[in-house]
PDB file of N, CA and C in Angstrom:
ATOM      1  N   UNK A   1      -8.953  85.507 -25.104  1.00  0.00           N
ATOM      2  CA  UNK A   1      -7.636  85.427 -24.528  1.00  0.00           C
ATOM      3  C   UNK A   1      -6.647  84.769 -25.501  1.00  0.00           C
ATOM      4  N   UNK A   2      -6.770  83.590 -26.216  1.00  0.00           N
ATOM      5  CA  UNK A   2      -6.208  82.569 -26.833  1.00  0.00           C
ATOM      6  C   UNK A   2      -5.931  84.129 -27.834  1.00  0.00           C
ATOM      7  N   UNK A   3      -6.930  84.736 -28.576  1.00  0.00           N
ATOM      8  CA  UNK A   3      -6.206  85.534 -30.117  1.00  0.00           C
ATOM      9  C   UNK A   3      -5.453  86.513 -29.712  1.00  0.00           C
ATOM     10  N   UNK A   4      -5.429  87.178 -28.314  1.00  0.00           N
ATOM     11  CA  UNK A   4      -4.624  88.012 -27.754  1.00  0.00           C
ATOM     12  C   UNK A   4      -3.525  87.622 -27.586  1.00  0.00           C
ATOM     13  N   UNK A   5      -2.893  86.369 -26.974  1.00  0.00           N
ATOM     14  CA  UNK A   5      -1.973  85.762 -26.690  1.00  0.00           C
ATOM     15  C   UNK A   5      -1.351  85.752 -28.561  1.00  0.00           C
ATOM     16  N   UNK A   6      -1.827  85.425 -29.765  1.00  0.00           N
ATOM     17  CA  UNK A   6      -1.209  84.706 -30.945  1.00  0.00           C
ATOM     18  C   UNK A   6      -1.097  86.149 -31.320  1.00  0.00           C
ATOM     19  N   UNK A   7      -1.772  87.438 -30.862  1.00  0.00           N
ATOM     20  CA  UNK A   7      -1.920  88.696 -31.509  1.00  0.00           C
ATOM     21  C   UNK A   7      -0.033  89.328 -30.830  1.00  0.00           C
ATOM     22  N   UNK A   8       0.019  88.786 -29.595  1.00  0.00           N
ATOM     23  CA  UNK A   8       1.691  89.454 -28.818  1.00  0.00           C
ATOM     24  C   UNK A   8       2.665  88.746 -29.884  1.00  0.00           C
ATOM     25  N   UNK A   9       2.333  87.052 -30.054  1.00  0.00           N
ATOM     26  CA  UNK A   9       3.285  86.924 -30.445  1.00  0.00           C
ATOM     27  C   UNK A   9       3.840  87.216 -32.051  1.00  0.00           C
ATOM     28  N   UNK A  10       2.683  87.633 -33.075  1.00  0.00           N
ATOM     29  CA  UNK A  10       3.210  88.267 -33.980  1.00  0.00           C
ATOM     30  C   UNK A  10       3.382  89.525 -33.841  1.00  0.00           C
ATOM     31  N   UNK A  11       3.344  90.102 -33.120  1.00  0.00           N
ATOM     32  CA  UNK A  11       3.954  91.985 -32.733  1.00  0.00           C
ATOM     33  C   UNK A  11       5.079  92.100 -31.831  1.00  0.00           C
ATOM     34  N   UNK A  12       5.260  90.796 -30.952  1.00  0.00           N
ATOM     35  CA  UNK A  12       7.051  90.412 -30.264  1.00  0.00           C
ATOM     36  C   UNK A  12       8.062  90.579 -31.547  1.00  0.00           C
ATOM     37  N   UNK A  13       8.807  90.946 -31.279  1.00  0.00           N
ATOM     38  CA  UNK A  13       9.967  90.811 -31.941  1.00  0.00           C
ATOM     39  C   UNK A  13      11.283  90.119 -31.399  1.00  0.00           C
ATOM     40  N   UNK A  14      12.556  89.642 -31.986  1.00  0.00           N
ATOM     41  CA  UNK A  14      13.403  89.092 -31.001  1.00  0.00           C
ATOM     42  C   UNK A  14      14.430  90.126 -30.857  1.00  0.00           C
ATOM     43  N   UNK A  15      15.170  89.674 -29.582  1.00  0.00           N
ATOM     44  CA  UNK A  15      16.136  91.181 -29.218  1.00  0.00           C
ATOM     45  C   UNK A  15      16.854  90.706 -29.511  1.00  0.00           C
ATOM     46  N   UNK A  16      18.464  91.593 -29.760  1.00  0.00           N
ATOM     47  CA  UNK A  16      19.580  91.087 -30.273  1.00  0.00           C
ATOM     48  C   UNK A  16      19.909  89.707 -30.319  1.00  0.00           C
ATOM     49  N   UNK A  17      19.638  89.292 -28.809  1.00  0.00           N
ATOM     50  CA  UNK A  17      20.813  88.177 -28.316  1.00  0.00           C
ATOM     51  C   UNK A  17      19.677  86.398 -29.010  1.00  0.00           C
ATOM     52  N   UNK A  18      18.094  87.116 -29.013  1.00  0.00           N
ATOM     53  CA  UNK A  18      17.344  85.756 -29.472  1.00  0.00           C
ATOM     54  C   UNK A  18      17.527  85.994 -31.083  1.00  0.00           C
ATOM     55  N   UNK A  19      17.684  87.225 -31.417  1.00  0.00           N
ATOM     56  CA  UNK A  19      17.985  87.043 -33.425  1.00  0.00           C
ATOM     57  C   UNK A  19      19.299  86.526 -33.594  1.00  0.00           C
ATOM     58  N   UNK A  20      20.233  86.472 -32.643  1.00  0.00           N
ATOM     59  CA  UNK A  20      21.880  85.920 -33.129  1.00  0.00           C
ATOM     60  C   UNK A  20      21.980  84.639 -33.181  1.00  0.00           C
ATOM     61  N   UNK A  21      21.165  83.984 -31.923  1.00  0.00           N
ATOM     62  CA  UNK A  21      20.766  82.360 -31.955  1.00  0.00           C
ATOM     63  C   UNK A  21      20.252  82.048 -32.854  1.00  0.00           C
ATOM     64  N   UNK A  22      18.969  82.675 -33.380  1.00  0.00           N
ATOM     65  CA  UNK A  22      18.274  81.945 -34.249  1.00  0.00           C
ATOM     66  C   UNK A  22      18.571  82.453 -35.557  1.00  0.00           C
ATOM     67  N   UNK A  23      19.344  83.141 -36.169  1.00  0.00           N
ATOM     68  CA  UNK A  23      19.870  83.569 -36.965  1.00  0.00           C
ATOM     69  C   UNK A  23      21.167  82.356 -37.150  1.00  0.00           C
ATOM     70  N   UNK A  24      21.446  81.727 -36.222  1.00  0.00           N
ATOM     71  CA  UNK A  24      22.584  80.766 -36.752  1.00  0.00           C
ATOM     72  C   UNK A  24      21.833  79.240 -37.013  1.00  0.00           C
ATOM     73  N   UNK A  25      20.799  79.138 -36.642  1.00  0.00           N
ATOM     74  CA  UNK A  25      20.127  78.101 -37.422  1.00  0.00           C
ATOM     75  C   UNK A  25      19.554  78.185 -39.089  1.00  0.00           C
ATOM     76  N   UNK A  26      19.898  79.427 -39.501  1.00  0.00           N
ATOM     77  CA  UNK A  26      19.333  79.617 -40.856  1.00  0.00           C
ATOM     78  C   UNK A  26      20.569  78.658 -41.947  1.00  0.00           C
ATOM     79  N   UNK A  27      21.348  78.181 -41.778  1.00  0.00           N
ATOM     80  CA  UNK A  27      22.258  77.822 -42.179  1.00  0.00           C
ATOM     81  C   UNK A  27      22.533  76.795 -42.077  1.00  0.00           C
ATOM     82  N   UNK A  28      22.253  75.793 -41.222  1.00  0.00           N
ATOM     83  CA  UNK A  28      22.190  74.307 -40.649  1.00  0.00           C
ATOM     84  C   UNK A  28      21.158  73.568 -41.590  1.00  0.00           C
ATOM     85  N   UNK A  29      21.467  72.179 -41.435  1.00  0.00           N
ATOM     86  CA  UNK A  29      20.467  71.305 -42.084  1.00  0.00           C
ATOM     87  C   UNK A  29      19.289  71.474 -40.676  1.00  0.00           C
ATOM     88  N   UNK A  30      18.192  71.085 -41.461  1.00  0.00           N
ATOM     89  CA  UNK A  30      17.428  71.292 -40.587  1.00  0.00           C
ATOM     90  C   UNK A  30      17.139  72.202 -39.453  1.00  0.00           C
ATOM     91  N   UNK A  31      17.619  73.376 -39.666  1.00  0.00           N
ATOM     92  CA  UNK A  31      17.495  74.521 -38.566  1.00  0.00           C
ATOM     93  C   UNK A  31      17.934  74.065 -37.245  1.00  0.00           C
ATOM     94  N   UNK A  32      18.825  73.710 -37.350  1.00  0.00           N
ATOM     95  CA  UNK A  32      19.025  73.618 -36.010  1.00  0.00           C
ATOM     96  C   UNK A  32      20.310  74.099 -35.604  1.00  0.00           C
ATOM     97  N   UNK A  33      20.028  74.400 -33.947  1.00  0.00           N
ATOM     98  CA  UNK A  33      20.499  75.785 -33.643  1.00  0.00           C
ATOM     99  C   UNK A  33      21.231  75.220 -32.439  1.00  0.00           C
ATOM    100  N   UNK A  34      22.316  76.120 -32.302  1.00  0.00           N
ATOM    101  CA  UNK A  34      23.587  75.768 -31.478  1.00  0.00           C
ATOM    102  C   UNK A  34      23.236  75.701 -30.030  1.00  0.00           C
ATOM    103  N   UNK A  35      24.274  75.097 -29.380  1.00  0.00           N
ATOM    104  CA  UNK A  35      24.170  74.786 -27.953  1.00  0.00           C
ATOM    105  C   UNK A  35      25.213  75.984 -27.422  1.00  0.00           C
ATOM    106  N   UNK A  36      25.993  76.122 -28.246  1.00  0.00           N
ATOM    107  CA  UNK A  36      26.695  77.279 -27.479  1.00  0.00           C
ATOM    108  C   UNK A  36      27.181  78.406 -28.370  1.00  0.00           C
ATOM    109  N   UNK A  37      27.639  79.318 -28.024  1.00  0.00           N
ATOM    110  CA  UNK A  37      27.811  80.877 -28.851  1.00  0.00           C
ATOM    111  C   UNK A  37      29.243  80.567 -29.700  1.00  0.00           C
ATOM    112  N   UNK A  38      29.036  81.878 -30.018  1.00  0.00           N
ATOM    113  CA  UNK A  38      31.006  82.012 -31.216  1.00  0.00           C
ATOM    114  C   UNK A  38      31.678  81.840 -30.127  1.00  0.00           C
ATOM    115  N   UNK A  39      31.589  82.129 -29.235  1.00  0.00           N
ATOM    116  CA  UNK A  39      32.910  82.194 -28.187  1.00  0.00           C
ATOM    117  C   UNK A  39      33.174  80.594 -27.430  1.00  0.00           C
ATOM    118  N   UNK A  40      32.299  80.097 -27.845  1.00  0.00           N
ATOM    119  CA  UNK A  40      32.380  78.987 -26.555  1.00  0.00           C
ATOM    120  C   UNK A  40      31.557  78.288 -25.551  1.00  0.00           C
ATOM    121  N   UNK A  41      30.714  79.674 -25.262  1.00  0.00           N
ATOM    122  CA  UNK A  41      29.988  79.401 -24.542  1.00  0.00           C
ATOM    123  C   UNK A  41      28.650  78.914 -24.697  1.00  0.00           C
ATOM    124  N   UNK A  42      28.109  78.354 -23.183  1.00  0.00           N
ATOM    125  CA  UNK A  42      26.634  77.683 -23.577  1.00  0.00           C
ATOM    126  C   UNK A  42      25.484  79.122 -23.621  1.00  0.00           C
ATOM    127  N   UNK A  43      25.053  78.862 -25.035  1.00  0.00           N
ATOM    128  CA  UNK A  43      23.855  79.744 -25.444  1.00  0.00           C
ATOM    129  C   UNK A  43      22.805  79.951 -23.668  1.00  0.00           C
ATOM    130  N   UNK A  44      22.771  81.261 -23.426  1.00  0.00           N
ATOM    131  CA  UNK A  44      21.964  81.010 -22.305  1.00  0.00           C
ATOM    132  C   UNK A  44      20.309  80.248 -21.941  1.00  0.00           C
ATOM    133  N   UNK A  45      20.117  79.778 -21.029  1.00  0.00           N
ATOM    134  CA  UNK A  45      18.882  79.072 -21.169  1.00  0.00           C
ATOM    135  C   UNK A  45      17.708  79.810 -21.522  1.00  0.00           C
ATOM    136  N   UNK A  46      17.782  81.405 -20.792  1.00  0.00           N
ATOM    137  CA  UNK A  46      16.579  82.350 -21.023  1.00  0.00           C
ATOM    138  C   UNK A  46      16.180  82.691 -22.286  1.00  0.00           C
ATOM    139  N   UNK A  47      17.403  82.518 -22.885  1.00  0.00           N
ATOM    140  CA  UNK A  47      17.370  82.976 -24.664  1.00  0.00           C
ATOM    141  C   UNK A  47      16.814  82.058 -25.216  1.00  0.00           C
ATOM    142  N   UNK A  48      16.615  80.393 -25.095  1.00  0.00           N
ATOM    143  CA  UNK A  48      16.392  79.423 -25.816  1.00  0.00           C
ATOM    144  C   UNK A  48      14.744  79.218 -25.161  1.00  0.00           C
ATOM    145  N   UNK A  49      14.740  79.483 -23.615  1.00  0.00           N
ATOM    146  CA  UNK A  49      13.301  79.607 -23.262  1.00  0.00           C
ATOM    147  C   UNK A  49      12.325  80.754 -23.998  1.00  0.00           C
ATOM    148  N   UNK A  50      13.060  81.986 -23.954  1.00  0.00           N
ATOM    149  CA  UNK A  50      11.877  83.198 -24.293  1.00  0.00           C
ATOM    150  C   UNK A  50      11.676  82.626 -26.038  1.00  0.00           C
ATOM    151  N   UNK A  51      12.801  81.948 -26.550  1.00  0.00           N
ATOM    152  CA  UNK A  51      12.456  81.417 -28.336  1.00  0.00           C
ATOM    153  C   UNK A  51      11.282  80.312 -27.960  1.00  0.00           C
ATOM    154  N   UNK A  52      11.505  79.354 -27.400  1.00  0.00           N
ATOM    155  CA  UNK A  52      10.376  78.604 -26.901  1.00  0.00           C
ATOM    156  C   UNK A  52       8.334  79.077 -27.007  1.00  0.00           C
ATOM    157  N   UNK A  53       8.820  79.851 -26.216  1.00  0.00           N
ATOM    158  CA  UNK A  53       7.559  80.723 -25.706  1.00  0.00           C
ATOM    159  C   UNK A  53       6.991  81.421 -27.026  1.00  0.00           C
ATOM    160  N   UNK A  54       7.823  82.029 -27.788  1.00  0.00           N
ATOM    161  CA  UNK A  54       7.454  82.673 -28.786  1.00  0.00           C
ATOM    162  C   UNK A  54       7.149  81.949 -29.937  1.00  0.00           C
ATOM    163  N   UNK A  55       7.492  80.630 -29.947  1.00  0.00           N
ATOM    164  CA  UNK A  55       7.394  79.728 -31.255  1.00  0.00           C
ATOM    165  C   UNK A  55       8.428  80.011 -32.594  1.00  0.00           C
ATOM    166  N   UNK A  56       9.659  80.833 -31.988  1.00  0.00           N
ATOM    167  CA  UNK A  56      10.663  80.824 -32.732  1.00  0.00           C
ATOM    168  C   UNK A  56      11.653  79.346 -33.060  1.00  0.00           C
ATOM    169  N   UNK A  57      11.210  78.696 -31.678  1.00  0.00           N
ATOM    170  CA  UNK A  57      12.534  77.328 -32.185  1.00  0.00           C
ATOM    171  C   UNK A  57      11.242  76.751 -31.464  1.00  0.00           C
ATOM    172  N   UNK A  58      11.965  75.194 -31.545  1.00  0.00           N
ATOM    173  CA  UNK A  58      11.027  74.131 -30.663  1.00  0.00           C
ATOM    174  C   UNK A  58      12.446  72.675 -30.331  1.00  0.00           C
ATOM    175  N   UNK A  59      11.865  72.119 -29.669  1.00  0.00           N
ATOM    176  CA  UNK A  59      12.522  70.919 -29.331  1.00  0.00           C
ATOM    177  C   UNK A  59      12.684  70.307 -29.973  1.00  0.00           C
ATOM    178  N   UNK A  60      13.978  69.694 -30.534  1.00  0.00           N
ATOM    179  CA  UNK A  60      14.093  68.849 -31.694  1.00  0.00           C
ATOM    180  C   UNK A  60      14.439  67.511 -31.511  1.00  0.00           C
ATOM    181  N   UNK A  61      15.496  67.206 -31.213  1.00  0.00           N
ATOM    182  CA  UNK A  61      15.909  65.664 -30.486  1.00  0.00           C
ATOM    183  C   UNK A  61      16.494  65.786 -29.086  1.00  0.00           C
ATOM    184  N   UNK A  62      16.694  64.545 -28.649  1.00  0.00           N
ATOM    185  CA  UNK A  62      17.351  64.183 -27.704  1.00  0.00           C
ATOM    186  C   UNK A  62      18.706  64.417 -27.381  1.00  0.00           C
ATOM    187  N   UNK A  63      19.557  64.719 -26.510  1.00  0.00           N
ATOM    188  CA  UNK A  63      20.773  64.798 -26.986  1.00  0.00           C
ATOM    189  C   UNK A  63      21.138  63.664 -25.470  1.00  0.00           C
ATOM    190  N   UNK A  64      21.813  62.186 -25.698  1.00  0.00           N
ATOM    191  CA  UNK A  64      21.783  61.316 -24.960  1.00  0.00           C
ATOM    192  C   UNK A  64      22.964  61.301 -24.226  1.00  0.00           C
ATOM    193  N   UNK A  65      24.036  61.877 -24.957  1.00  0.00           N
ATOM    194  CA  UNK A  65      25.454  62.661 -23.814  1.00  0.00           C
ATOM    195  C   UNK A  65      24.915  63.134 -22.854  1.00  0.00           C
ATOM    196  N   UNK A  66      24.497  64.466 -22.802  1.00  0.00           N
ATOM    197  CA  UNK A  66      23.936  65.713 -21.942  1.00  0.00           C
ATOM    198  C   UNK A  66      22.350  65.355 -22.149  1.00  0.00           C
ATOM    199  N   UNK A  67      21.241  64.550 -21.052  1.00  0.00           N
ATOM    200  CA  UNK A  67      20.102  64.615 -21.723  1.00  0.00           C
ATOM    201  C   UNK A  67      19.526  65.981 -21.326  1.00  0.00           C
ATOM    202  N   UNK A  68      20.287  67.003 -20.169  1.00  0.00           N
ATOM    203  CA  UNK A  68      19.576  67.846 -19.738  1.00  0.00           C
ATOM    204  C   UNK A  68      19.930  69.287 -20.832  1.00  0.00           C
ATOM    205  N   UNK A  69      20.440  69.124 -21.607  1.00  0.00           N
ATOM    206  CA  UNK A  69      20.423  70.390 -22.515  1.00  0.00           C
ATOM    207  C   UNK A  69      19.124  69.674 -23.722  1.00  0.00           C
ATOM    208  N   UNK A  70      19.050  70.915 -24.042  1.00  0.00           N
ATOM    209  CA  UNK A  70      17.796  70.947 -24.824  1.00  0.00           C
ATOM    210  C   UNK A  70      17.879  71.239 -26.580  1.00  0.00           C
ATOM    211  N   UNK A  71      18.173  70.407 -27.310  1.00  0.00           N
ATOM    212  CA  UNK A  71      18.182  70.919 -28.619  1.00  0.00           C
ATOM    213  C   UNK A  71      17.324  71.128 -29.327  1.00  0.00           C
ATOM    214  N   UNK A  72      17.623  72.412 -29.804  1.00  0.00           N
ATOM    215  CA  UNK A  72      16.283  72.801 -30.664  1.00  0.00           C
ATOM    216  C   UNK A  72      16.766  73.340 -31.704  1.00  0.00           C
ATOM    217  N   UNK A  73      15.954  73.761 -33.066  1.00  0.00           N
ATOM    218  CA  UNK A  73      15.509  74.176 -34.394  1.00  0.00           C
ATOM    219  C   UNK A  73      14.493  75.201 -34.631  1.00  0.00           C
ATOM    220  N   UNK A  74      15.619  75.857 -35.614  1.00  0.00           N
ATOM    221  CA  UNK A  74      14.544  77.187 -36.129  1.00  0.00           C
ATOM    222  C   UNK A  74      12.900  76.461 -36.453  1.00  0.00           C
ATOM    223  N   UNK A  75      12.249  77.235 -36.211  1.00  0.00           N
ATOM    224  CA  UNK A  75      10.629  77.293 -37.193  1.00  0.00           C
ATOM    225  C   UNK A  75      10.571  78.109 -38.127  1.00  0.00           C
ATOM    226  N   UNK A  76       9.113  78.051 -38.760  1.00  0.00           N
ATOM    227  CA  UNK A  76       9.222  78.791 -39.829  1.00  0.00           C
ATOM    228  C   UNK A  76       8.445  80.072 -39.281  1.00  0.00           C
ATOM    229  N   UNK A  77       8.286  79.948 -37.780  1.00  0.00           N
ATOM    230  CA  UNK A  77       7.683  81.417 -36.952  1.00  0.00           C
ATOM    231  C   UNK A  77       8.933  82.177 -36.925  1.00  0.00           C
ATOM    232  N   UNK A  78      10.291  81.347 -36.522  1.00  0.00           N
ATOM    233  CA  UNK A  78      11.417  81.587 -36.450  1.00  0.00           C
ATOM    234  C   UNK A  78      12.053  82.277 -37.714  1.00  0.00           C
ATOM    235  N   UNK A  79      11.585  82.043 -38.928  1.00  0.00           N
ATOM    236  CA  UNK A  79      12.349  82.544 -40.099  1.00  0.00           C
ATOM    237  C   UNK A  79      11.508  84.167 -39.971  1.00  0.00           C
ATOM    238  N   UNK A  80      10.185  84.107 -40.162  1.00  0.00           N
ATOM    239  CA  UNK A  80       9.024  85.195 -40.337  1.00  0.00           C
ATOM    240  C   UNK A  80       9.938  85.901 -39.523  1.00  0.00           C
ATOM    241  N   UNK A  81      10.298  85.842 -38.325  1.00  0.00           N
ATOM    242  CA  UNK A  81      10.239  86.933 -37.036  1.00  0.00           C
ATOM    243  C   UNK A  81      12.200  87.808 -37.123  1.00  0.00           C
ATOM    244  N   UNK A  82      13.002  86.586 -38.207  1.00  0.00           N
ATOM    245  CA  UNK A  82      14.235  87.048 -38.457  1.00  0.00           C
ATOM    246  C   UNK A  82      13.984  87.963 -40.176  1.00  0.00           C
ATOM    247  N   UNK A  83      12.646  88.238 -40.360  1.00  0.00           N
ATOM    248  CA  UNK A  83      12.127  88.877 -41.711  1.00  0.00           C
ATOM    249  C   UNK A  83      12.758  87.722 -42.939  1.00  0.00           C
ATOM    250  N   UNK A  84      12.618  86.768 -42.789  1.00  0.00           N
ATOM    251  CA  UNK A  84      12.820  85.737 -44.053  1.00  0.00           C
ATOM    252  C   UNK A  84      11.890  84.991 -44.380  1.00  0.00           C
ATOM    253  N   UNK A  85      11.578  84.294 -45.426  1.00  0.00           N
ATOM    254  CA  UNK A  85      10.580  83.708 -45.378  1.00  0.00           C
ATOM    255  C   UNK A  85      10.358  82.169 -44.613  1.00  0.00           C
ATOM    256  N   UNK A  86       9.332  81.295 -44.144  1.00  0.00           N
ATOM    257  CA  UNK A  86       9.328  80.312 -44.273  1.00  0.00           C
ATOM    258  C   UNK A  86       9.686  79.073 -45.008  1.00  0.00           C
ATOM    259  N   UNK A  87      10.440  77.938 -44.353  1.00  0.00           N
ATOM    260  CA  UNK A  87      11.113  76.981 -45.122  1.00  0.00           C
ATOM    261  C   UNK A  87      10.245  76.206 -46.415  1.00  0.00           C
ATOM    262  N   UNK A  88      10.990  76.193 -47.903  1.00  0.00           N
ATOM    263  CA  UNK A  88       9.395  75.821 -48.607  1.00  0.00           C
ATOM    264  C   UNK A  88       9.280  74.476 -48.602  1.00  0.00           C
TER     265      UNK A  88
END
């Protein structure tokens, strides 16, 4: 079960809206990736969960304003899956 599960997630790919998020952490110190879109808005939660799940981003710090938003950072599953390489 466990190699089936690691076998989806290198054959998942991300859909538009999880490559635009994590595509804007390629550029940040430390990969880390926005709380909200070009427009304004807050990045949706499903998008930052299904990156979660996939091992594209992970939890990075605290954010002690808002503790209930969640900040997170590219991985280097996250670079592989935007076809770049891992951070060296």
């Amino acid at each position: 079960m466990a190699a089936e599960a690691a076998r989806s997630r290198t054959e998942t790919r991300p859909t538009d809206a999880q490559r635009r998020w994590l595509a804007r952490g390629l550029g940040e110190p430390g990969g880390k990736l926005p709380l909200f879109d070009g427009d304004g808005q807050q990045v949706d939660p499903r998008t930052v969960q299904a990156c979660l799940r996939q091992g594209w981003a992970e939890p990075w710090i605290a954010n002690p304003i808002k503790p209930d938003w969640l900040v997170c950072r590219l991985t280097d599953a996250g670079r592989r899956a935007l076809g770049g390489d891992a951070e060296p």
